[in-house]
Protein backbone atom coordinates (compact mmCIF):
# COMPACT_ATOMS: atom_id res chain seq x y z
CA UNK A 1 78.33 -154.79 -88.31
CA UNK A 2 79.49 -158.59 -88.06
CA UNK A 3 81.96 -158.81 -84.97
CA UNK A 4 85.55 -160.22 -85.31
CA UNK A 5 86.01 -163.37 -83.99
CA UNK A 6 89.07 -163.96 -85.73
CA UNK A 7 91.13 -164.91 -83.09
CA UNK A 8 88.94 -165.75 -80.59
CA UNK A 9 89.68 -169.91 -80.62
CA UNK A 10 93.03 -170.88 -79.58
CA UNK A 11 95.66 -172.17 -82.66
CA UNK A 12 98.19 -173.96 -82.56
CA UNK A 13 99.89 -172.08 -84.92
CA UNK A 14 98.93 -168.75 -85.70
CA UNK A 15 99.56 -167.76 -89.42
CA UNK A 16 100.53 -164.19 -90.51
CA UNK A 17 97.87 -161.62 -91.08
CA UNK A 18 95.83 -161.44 -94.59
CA UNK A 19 93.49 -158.99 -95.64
CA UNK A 20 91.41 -161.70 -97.10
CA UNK A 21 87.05 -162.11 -97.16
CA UNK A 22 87.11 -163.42 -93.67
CA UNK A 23 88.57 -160.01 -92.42
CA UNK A 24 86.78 -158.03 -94.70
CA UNK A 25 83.70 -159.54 -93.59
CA UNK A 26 84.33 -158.04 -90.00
CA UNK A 27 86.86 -155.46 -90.71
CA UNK A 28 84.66 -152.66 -89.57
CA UNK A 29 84.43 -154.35 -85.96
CA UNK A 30 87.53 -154.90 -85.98
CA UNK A 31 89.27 -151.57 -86.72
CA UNK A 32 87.26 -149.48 -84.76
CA UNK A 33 87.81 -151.86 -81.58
CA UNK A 34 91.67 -152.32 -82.14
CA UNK A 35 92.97 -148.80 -83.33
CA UNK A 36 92.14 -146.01 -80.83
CA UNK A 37 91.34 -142.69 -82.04
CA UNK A 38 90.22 -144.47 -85.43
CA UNK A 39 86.93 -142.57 -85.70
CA UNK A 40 88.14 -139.18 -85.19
CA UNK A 41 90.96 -139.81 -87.69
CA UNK A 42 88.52 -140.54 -90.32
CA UNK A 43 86.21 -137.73 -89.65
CA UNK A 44 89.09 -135.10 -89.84
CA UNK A 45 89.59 -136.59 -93.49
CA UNK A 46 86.68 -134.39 -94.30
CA UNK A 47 88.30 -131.72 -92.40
CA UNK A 48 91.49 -131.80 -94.50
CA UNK A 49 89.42 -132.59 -97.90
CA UNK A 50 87.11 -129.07 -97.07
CA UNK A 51 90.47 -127.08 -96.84
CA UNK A 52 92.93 -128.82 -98.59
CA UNK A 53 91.44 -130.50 -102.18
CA UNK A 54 91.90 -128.17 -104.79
CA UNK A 55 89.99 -127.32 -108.55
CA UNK A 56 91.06 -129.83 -111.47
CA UNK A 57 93.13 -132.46 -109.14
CA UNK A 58 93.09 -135.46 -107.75
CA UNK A 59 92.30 -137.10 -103.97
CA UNK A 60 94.24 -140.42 -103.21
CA UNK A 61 93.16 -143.05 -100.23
CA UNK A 62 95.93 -145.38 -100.61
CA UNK A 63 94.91 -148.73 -98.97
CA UNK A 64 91.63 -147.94 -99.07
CA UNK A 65 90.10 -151.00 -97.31
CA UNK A 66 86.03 -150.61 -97.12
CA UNK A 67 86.44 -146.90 -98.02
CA UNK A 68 86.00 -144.80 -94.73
CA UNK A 69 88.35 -142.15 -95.77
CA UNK A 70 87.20 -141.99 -99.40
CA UNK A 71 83.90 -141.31 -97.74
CA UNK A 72 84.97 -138.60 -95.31
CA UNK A 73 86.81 -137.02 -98.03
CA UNK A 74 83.64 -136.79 -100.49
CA UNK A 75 81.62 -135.23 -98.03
CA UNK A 76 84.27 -132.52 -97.37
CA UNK A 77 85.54 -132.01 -101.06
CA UNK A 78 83.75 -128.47 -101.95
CA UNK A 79 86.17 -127.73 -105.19
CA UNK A 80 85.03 -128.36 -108.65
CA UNK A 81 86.52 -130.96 -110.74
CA UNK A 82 87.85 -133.14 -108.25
CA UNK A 83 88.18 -136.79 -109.02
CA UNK A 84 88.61 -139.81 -105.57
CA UNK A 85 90.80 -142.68 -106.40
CA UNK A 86 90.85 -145.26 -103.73
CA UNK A 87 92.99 -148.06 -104.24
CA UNK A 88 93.87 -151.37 -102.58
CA UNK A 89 95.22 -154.57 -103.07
CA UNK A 90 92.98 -156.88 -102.03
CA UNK A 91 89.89 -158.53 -104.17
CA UNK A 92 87.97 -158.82 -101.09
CA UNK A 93 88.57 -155.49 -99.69
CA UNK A 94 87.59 -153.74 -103.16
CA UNK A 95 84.73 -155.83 -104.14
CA UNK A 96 83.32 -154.49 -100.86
CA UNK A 97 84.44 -151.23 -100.77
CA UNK A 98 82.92 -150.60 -104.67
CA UNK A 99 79.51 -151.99 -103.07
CA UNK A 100 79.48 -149.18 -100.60
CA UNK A 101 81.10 -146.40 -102.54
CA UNK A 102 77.96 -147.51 -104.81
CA UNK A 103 75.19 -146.71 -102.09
CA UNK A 104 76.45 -143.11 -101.66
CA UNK A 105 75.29 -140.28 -102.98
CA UNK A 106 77.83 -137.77 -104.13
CA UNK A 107 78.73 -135.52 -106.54
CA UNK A 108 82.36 -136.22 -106.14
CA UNK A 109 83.25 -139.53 -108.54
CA UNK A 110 85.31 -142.09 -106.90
CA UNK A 111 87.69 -144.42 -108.86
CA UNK A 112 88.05 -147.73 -107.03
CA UNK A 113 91.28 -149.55 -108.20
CA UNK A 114 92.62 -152.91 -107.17
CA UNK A 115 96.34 -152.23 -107.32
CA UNK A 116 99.44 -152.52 -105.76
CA UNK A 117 100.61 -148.93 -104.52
CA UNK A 118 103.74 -149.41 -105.16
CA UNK A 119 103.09 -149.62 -108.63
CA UNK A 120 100.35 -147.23 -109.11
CA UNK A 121 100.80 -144.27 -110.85
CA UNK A 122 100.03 -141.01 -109.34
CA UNK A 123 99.59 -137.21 -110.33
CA UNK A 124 97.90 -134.27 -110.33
CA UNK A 125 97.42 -134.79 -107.01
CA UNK A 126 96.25 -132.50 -104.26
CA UNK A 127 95.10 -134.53 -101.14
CA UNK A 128 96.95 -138.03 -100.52
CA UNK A 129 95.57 -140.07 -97.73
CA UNK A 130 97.49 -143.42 -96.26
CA UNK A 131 95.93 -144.34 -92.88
CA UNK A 132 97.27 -147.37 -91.53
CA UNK A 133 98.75 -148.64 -94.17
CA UNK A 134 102.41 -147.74 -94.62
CA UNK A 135 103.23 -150.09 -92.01
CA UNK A 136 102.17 -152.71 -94.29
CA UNK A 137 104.97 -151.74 -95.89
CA UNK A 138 108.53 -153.76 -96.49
CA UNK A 139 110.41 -150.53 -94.62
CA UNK A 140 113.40 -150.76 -97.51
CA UNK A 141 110.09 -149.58 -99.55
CA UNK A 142 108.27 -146.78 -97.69
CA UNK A 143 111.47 -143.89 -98.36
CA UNK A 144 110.92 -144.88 -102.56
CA UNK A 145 106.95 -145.02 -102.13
CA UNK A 146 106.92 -141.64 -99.98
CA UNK A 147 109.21 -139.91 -102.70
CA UNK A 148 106.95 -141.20 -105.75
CA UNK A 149 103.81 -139.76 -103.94
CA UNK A 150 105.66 -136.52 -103.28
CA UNK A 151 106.45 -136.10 -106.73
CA UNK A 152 102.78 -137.13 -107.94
CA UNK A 153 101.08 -133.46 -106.01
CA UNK A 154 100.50 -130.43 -106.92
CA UNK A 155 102.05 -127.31 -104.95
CA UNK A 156 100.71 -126.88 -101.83
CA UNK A 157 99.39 -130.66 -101.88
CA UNK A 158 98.44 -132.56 -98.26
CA UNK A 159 99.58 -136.16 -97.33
CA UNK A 160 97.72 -137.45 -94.33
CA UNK A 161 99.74 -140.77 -92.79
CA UNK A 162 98.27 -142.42 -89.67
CA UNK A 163 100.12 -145.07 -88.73
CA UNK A 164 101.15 -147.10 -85.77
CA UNK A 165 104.21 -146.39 -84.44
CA UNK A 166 107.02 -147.78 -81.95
CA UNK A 167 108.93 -146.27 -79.07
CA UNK A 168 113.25 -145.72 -78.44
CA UNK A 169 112.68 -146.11 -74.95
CA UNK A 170 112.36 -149.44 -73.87
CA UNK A 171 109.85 -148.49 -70.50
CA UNK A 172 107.57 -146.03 -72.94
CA UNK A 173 107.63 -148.87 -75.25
CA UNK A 174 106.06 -150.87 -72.44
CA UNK A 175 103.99 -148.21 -70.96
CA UNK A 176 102.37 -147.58 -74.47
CA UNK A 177 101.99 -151.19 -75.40
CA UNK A 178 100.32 -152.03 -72.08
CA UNK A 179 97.85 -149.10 -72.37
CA UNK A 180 96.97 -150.59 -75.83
CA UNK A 181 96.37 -153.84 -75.05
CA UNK A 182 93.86 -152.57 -72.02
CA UNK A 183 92.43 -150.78 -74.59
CA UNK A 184 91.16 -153.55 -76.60
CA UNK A 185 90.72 -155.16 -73.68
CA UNK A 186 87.77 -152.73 -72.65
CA UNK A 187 86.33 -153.19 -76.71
CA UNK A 188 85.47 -156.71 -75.67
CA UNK A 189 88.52 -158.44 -77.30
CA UNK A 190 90.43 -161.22 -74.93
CA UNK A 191 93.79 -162.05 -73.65
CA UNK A 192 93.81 -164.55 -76.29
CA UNK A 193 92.26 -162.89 -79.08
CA UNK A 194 95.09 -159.56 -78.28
CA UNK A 195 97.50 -162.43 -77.77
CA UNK A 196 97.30 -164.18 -81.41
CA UNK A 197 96.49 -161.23 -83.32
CA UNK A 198 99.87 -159.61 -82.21
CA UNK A 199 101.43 -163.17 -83.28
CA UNK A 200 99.41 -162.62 -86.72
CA UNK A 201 101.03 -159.50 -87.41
CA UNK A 202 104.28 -159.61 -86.24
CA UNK A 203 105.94 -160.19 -89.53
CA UNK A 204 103.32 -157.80 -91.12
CA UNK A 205 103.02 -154.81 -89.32
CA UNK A 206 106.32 -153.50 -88.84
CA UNK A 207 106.00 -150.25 -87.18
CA UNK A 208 108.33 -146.50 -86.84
CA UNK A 209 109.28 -144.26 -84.74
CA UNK A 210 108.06 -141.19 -84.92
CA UNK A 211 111.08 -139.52 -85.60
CA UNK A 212 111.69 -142.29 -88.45
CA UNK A 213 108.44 -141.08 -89.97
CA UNK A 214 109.14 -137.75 -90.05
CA UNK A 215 112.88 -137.61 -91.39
CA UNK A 216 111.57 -139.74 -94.51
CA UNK A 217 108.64 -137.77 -95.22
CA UNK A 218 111.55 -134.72 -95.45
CA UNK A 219 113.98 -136.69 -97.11
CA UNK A 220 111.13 -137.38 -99.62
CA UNK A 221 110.63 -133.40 -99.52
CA UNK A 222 107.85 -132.31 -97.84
CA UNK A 223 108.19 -128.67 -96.48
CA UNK A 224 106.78 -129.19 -93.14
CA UNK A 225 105.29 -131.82 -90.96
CA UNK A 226 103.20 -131.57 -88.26
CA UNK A 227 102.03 -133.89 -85.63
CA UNK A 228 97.81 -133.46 -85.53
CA UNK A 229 96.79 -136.29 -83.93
CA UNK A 230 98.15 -139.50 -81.11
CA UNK A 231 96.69 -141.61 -78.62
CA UNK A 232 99.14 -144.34 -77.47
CA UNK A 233 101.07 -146.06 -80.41
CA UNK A 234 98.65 -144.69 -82.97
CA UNK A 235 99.46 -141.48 -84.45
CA UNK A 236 98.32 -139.39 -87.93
CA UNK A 237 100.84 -137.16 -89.39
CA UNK A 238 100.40 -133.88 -91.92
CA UNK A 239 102.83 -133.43 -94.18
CA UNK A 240 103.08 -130.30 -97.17
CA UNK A 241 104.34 -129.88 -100.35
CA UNK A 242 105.27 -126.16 -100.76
């Protein structure tokens, strides 16, 4: 595992955030030192594949990256006839993840697709997966793209969302942030490497509320929504189609 270095040298100016070779190349590093709870959220994929795929359908990691949910999923997947597609819309990202999608052994096939989300067409879907990567999203989008992947699954269908969220009140907003940045802090990063990377992704990211979050997932029409996982400003959501 290479370690990100990214933003380790001082820049002048700091451009915005691209998933591009130079992140892939250390984007394992780099995910499991800057998103807390990030290993448990991927390991409860397989949780949520074991109970929640069903016969004849299909499993959707949408923004895939290097594939760690498409992986958790395969190894919980127990239904016949259940097809993976993990998609993403970066060359770098894909031509990796396809290289280690390759070197596992499953039963479970696994479609990797470079696309853009929003314009992938979904259905027949029973598990949908989007950790960390809604946020990504222009927010006039993410209501349109939550509705399309509602209508894509099959009844009683899961969506898992992890995402990074924000805060109403201004001194939890603080309390929350602070905690965060001590926690990369402790995974090695520095003042100036938390510093610029916020700067990177500050037109990128552009987080929720919680409550945000959950009234679109209903106005798209999921049934219920339940809270499953949080630590800080990091949070993964269930949602169900009934």
């Amino acid at each position: 595992m290479k370690k990100d270095d990214i933003y380790s040298q001082y820049r002048e100016k700091v451009a915005d955030f691209v998933f591009d070779e130079k992140v892939v190349s250390v984007f394992d590093d780099m995910i499991r030192r800057s998103v807390p709870g990030y290993a448990t959220v991927i390991a409860m994929s397989k949780v949520f594949a074991e109970h929640y795929a069903q016969e004849n359908s299909n499993c959707y990691d949408l923004g895939c990256s290097l594939g760690a949910t498409t992986l958790a999923m395969r190894k919980g997947i127990n239904k016949k006839n259940c097809r993976i597609v993990a998609v993403d819309n970066s060359p770098a990202m894909i031509e990796r993840c396809r290289q280690i999608i390759d070197s596992d052994v499953s039963d479970v096939p696994v479609d990797v697709v470079l696309e853009d989300i929003a314009a992938l067409k979904m259905q027949n879907a029973s598990i949908v997966a989007m950790n960390f990567t809604l946020q990504f999203f222009s927010p006039d989008k993410r209501e349109d793209l939550l509705g399309r992947i509602y209508n894509s699954m099959l009844p009683g269908g899961a969506m898992l969302l992890s995402e990074k969220i924000k805060f109403g009140d201004d001194d939890e907003q603080d309390f929350q942030t602070d905690m965060y940045h001590h926690f990369k802090q402790l995974n090695g990063y520095t003042g100036l490497e938390v510093s610029q990377k916020r700067k990177a992704l500050e037109n990128v990211l552009v987080p929720d509320t919680i409550e945000q979050h959950f009234k679109r997932l209903k106005d798209a029409g999921f049934d219920k929504c339940y809270l499953w996982f949080r630590c800080f400003n990091f949070v993964s959501i269930a949602a169900f189609k009934k």
